[in-house]
Every structure is written in C-alpha cells, then in structure tokens.
Protein backbone atom coordinates (compact mmCIF):
# COMPACT_ATOMS: atom_id res chain seq x y z
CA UNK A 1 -15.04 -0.88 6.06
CA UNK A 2 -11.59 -2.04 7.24
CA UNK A 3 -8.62 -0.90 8.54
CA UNK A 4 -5.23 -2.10 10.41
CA UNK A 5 -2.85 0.90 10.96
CA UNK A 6 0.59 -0.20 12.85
CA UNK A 7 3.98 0.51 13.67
CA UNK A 8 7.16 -1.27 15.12
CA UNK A 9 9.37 1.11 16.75
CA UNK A 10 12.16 -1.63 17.69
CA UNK A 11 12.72 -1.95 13.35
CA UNK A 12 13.41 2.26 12.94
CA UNK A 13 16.96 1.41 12.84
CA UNK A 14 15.90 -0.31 9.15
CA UNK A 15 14.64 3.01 7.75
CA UNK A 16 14.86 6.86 8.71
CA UNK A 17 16.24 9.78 8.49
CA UNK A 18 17.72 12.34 11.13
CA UNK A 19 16.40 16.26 10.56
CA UNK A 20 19.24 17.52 8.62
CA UNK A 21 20.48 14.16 7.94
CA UNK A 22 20.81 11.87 4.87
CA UNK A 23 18.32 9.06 4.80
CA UNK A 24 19.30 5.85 6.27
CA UNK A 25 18.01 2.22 4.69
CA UNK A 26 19.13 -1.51 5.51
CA UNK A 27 17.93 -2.17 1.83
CA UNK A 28 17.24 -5.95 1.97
CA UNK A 29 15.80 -5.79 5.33
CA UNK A 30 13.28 -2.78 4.45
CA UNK A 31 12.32 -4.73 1.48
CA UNK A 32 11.48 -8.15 2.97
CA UNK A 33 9.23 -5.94 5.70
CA UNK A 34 7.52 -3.64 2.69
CA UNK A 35 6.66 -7.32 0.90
CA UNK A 36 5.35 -8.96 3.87
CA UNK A 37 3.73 -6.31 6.33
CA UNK A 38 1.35 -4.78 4.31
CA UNK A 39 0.02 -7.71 3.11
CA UNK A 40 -0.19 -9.08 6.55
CA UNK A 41 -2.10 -5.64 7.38
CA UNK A 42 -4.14 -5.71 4.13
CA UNK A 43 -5.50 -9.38 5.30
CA UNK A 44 -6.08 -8.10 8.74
CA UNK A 45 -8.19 -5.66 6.96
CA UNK A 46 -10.40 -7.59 4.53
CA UNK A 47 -10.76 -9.68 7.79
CA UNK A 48 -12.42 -6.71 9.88
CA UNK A 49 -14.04 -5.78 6.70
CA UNK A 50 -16.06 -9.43 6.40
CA UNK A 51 -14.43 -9.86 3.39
CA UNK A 52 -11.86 -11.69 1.04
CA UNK A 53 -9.43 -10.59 -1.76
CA UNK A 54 -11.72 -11.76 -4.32
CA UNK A 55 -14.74 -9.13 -3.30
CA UNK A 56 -11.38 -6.44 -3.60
CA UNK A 57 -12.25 -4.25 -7.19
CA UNK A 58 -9.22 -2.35 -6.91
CA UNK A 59 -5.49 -2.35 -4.55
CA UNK A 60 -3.83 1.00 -4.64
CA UNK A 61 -0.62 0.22 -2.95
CA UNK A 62 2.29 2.54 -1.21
CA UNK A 63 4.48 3.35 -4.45
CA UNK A 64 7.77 2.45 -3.49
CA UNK A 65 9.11 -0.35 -5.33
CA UNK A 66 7.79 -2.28 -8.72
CA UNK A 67 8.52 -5.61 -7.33
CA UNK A 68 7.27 -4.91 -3.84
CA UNK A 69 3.42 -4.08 -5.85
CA UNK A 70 4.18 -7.65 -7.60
CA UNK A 71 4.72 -8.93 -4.88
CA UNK A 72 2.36 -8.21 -2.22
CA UNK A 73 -0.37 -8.53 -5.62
CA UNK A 74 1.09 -12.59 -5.47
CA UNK A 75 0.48 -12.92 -2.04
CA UNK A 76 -3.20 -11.34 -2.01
CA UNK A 77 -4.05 -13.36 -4.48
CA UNK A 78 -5.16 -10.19 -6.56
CA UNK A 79 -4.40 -9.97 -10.02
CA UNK A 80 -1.84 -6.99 -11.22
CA UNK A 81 -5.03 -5.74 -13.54
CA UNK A 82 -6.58 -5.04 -10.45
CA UNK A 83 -3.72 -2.79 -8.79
CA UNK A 84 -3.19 0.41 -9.72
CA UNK A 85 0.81 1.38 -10.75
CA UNK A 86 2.12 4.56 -11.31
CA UNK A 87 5.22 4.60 -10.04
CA UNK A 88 6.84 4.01 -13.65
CA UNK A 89 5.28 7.53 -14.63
CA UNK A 90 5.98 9.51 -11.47
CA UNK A 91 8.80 7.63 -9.31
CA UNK A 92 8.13 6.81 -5.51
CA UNK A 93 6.24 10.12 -4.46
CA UNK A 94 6.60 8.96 -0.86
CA UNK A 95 3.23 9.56 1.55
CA UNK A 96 1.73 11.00 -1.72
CA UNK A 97 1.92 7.92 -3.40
CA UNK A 98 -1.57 6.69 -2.25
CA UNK A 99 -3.36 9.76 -2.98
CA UNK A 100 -1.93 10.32 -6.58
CA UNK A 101 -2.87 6.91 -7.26
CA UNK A 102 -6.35 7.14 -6.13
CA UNK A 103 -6.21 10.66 -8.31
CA UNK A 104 -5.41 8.69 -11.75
CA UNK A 105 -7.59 5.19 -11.00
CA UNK A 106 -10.52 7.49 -10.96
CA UNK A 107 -9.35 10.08 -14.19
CA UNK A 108 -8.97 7.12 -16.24
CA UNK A 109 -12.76 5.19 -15.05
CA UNK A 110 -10.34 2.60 -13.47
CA UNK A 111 -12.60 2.88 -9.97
CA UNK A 112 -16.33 3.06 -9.51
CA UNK A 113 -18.97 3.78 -6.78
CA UNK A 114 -19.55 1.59 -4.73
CA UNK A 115 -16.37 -0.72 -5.79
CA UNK A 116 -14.31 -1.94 -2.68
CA UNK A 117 -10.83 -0.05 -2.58
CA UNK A 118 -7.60 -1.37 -0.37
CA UNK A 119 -5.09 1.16 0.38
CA UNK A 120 -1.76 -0.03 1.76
CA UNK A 121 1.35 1.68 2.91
CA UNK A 122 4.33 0.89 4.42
CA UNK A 123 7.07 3.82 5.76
CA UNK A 124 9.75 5.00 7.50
CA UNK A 125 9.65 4.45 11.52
CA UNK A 126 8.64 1.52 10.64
CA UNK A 127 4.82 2.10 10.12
CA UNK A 128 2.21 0.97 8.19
CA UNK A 129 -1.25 0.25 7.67
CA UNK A 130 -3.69 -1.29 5.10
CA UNK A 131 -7.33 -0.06 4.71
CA UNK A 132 -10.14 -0.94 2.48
CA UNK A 133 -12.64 1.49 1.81
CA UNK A 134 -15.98 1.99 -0.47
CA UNK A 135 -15.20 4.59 -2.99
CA UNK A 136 -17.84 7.60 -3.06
CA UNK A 137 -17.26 8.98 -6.42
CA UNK A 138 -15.80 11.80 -4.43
C-alpha cells in the first residue's frame, strides 16, 4: 500500500557497533530520533498509501523502548489499543521485533484480513522505514 524506507548516514555516530566491538549509543540523542523518525516515515506512508491514521486497524512498531511505542502512538494519533506491545514479554528482540509481533497480533485474533497494518522500525546506521500493508491471513 505504502512504504517510506530511509537512512541518514551523517547520524551513525548516534548508534552502532564495530565487528568485534561493544555497541555504541548517544542515549538521548537515539531516543529523540526513534520518537520522531518513524513517525515522520509512518505519515509519509499513510500519505503514499491515500490514507490517514484513522483508516490504520493495527501499528506494529520496532520494539525497542516502551515509551518510544507511547510515544510515536501520541503523535499518530492512534490509540495504544490499536498497537501491538510485546516487548514487556520478550525484551527488545532487535530486527525480529516486527516479525514476532506480527506472529502474536495474529495468534491472539488481534489482526484480520483485509485490516490495514503499519510496520515501523527504526535501527542502527541510522535507518529506518515505516510501511503499511493489507494483511493476507498469511
């Protein structure tokens, strides 16, 4: 339906880690990007999609942070009932985050066919990219 995949080289110093190496965060800085870059990329996505927040069943968000979910939820304008958490059950699962996510929404009925899904992930490098999909049942 939608998608906005990006990345900012010039911010890697923020967040990375060297092969071998210890990763490497600027805490507050990472954080004010993860709140505010997704979102940014999950509004450029609705817009390519035709549509708004409100037509959005479900948000299955990068699993990082608690308050980052809240967060970016406040700033979509989506409720939290419609964003699907499961970081408190299986801590921040990195790049698998997403996938595990869209694994329990649809165990637990949470997601239907049809219903307009936004993914939205934010990592190391610094990359992201928000996408809103049509789930298939698959």
């Amino acid at each position: 339906m939608g998608w906005d995949p990006d990345s900012d080289g010039r911010a890697a110093a923020i967040l990375y880690a060297d092969i071998g190496g210890v990763l490497v965060m600027e805490g507050g800085e990472v954080f004010r990007r993860a709140a505010r870059v997704p979102v940014d990329s999950a509004q450029d996505a609705l817009t390519a999609a035709g549509v708004g927040a409100d037509d959005v069943s479900l948000v299955v968000p990068d699993q990082a942070n608690l308050p980052i979910i809240e967060s970016a939820s406040t700033k979509l304008d989506i409720p939290m009932e419609r964003v699907a958490v499961n970081i408190e059950r299986v801590g921040n699962t990195s790049s698998g985050s997403i996938p595990m996510a869209l694994d329990d929404v649809a165990l637990h009925g949470r997601v239907r066919q049809g219903d307009p899904v936004m993914l939205g992930r934010f990592g190391t490098g610094v990359s992201w990219a928000g996408a809103l999909l049509r789930w298939d049942g698959a």
